[in-house]
N, C-alpha and C. Protein backbone atom coordinates (compact mmCIF):
# COMPACT_ATOMS: atom_id res chain seq x y z
N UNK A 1 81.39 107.98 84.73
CA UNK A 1 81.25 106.75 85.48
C UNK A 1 81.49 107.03 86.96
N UNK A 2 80.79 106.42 88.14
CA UNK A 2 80.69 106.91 89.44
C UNK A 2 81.90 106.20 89.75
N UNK A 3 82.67 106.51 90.74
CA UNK A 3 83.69 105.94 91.41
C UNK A 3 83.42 105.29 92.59
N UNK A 4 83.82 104.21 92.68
CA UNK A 4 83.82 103.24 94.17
C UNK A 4 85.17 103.25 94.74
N UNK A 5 84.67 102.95 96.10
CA UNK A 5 86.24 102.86 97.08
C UNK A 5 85.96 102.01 97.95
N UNK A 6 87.00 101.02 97.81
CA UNK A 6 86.91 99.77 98.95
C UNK A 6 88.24 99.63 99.81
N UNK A 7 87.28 100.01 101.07
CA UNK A 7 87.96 99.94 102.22
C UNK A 7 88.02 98.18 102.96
N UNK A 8 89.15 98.08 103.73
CA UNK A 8 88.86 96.36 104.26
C UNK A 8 89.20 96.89 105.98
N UNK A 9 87.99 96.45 106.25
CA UNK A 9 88.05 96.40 107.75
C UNK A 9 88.71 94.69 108.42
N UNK A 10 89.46 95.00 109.35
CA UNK A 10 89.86 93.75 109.83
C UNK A 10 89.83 93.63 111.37
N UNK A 11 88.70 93.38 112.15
CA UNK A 11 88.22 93.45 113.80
C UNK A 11 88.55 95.29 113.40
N UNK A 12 89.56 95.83 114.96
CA UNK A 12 89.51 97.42 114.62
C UNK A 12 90.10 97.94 113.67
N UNK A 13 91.07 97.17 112.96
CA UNK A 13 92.13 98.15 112.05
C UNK A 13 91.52 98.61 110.73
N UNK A 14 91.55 98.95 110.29
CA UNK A 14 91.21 99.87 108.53
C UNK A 14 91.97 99.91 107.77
N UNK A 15 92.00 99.36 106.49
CA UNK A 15 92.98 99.99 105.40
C UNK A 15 91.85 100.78 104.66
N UNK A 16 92.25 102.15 104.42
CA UNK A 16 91.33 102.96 103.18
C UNK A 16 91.99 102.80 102.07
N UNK A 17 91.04 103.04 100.75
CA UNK A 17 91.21 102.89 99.53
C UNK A 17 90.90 105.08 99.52
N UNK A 18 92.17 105.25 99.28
CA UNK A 18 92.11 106.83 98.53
C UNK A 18 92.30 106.97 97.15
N UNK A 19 91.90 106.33 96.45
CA UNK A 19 92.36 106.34 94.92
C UNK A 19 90.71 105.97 94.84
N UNK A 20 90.13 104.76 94.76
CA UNK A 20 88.98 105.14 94.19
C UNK A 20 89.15 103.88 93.09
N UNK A 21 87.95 103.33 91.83
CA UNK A 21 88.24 102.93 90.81
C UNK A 21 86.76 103.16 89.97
N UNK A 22 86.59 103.62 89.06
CA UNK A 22 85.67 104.06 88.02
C UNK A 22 84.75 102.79 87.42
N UNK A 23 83.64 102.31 88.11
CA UNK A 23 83.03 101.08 87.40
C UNK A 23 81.64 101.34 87.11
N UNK A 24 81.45 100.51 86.22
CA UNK A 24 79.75 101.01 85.87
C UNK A 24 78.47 101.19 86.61
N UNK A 25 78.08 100.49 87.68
CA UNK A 25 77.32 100.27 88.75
C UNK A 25 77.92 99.61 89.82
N UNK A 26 77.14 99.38 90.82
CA UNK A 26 77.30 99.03 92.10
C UNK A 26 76.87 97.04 91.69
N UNK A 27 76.49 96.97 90.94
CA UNK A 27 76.68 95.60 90.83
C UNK A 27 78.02 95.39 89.88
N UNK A 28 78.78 95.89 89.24
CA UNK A 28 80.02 95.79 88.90
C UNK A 28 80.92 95.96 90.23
N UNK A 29 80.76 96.59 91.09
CA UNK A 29 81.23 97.04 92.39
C UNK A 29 81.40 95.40 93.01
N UNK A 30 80.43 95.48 93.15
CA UNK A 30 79.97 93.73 94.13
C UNK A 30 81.35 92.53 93.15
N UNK A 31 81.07 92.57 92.25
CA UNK A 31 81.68 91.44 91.32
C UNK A 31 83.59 92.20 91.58
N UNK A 32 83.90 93.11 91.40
CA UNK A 32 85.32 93.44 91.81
C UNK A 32 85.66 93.38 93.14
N UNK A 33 84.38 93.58 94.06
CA UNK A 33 84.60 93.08 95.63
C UNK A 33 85.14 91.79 96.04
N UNK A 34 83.89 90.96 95.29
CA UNK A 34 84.50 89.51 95.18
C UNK A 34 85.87 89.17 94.75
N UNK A 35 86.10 89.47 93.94
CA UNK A 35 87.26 88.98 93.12
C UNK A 35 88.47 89.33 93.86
N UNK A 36 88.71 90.96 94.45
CA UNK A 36 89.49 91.34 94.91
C UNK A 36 89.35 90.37 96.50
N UNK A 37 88.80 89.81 96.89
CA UNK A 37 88.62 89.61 97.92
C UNK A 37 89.17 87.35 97.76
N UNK A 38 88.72 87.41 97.08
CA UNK A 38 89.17 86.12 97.03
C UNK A 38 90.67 85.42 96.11
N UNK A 39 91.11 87.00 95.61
CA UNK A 39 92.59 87.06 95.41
C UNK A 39 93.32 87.22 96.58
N UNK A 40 92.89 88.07 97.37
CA UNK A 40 93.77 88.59 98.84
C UNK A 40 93.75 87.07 99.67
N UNK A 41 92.81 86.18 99.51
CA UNK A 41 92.53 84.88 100.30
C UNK A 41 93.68 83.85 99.75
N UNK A 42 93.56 84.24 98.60
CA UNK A 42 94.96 83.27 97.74
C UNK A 42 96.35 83.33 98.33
N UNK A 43 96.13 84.91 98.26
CA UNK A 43 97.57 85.36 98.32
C UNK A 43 98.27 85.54 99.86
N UNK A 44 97.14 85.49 100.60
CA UNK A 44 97.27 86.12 102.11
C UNK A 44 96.46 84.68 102.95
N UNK A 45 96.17 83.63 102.23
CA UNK A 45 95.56 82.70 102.87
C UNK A 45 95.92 82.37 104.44
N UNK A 46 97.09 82.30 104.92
CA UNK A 46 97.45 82.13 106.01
C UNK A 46 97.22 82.50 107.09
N UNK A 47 96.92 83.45 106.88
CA UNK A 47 96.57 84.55 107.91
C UNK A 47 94.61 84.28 108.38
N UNK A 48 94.71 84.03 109.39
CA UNK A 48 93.20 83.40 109.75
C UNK A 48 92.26 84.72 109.85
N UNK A 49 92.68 86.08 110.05
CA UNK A 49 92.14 87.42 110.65
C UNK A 49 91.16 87.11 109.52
N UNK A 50 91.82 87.27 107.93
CA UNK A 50 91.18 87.38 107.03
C UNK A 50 90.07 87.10 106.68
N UNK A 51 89.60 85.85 107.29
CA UNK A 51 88.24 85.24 107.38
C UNK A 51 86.90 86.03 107.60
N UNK A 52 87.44 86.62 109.04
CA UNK A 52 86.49 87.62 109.88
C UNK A 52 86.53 89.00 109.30
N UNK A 53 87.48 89.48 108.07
CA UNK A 53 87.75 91.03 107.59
C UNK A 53 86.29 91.18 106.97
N UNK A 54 86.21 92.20 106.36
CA UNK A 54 84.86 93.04 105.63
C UNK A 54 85.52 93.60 104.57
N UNK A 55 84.74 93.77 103.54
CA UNK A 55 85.19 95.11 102.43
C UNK A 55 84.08 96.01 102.37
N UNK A 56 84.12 96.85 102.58
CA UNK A 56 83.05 98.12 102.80
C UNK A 56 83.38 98.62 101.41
N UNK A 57 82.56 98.91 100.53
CA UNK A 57 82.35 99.86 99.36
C UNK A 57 81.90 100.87 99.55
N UNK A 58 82.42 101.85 99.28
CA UNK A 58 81.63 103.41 99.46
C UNK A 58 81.95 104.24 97.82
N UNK A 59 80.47 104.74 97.77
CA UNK A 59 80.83 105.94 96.64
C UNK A 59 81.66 107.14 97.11
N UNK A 60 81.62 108.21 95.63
CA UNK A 60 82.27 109.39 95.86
C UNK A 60 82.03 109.97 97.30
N UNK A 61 80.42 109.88 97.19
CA UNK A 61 80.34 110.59 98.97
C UNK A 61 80.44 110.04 100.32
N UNK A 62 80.81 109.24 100.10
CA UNK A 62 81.25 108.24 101.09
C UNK A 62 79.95 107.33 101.60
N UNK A 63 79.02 107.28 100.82
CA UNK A 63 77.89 106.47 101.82
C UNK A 63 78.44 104.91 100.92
N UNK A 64 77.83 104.28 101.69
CA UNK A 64 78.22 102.40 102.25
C UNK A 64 77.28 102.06 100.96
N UNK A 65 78.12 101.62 99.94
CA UNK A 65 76.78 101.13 98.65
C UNK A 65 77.03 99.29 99.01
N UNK A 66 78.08 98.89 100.06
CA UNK A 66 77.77 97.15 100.25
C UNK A 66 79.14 97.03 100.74
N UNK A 67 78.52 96.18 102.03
CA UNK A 67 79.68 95.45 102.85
C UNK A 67 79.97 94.03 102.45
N UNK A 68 80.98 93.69 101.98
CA UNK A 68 80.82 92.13 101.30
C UNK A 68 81.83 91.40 102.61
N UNK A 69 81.59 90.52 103.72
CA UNK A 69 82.33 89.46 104.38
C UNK A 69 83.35 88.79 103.54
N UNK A 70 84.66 88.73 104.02
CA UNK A 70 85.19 88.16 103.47
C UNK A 70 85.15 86.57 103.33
N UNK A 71 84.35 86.34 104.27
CA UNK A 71 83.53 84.76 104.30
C UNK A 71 82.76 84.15 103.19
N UNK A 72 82.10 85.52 102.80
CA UNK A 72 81.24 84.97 101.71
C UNK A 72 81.82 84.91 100.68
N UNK A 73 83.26 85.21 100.38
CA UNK A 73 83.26 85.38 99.02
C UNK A 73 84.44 83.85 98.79
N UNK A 74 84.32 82.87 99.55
CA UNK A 74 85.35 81.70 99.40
C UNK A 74 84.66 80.78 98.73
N UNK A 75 85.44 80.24 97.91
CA UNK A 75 84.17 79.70 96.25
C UNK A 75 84.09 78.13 97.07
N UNK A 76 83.24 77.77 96.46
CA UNK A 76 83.14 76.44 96.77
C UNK A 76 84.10 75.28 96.10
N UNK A 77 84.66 74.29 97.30
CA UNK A 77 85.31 73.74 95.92
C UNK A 77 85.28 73.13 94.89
N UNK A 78 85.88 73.30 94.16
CA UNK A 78 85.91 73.06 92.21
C UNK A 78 85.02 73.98 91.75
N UNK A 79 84.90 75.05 92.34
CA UNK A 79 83.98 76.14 91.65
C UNK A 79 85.02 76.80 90.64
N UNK A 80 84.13 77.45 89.28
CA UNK A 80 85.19 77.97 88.47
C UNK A 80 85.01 79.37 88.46
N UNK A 81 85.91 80.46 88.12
CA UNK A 81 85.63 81.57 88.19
C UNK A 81 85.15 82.44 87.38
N UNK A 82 83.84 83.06 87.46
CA UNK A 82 82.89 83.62 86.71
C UNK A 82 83.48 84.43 85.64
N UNK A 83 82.90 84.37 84.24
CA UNK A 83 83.07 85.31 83.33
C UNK A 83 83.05 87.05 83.86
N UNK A 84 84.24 88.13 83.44
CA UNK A 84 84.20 89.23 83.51
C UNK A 84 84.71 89.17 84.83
N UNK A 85 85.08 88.39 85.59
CA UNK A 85 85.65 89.22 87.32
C UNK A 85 87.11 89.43 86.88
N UNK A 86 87.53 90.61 87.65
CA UNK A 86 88.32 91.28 87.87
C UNK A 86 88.65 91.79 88.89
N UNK A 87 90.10 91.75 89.35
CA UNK A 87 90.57 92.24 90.71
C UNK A 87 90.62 93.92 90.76
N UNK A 88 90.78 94.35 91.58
CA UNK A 88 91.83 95.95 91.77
C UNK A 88 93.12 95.85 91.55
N UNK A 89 94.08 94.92 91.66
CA UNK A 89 95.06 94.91 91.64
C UNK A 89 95.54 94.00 90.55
């Protein structure tokens, strides 16, 4: 199984992901992007930066398989949360 790594850009700063996580495709990628991304909004809501952050996905070799905005991934409200998502954490 190929490994993905999601990095979160926030304006200049970077957090890297050095661990990596083993998922089936890059559309499983996208769906743990989300999820992880709209847990961190839960949990870290306060913080306004968050809005404007990115999650950059990269494979083993480091190329960019999808930048997901952290904008896009804020559900609408009374939206329910999709079968199979799962966080990183």
């Amino acid at each position: 199984m190929p490994r993905y790594f999601f990095h979160t850009r926030i304006g200049a700063d970077a957090l890297t992901d050095d661990e990596g996580v083993e998922l089936r495709d890059p559309d499983q990628a996208w769906r743990v992007a989300r999820a992880t991304i709209r847990a961190s909004l839960e949990e870290e809501g306060s913080d306004p930066r968050l809005v404007t952050a990115i999650l950059v996905v990269t494979d083993e070799a480091g190329e960019v398989v999808l930048e997901f905005p952290f904008a896009e991934a804020i559900p609408e409200p009374g939206a329910e949360p999709e079968p199979g998502e799962g966080t990183l954490h």
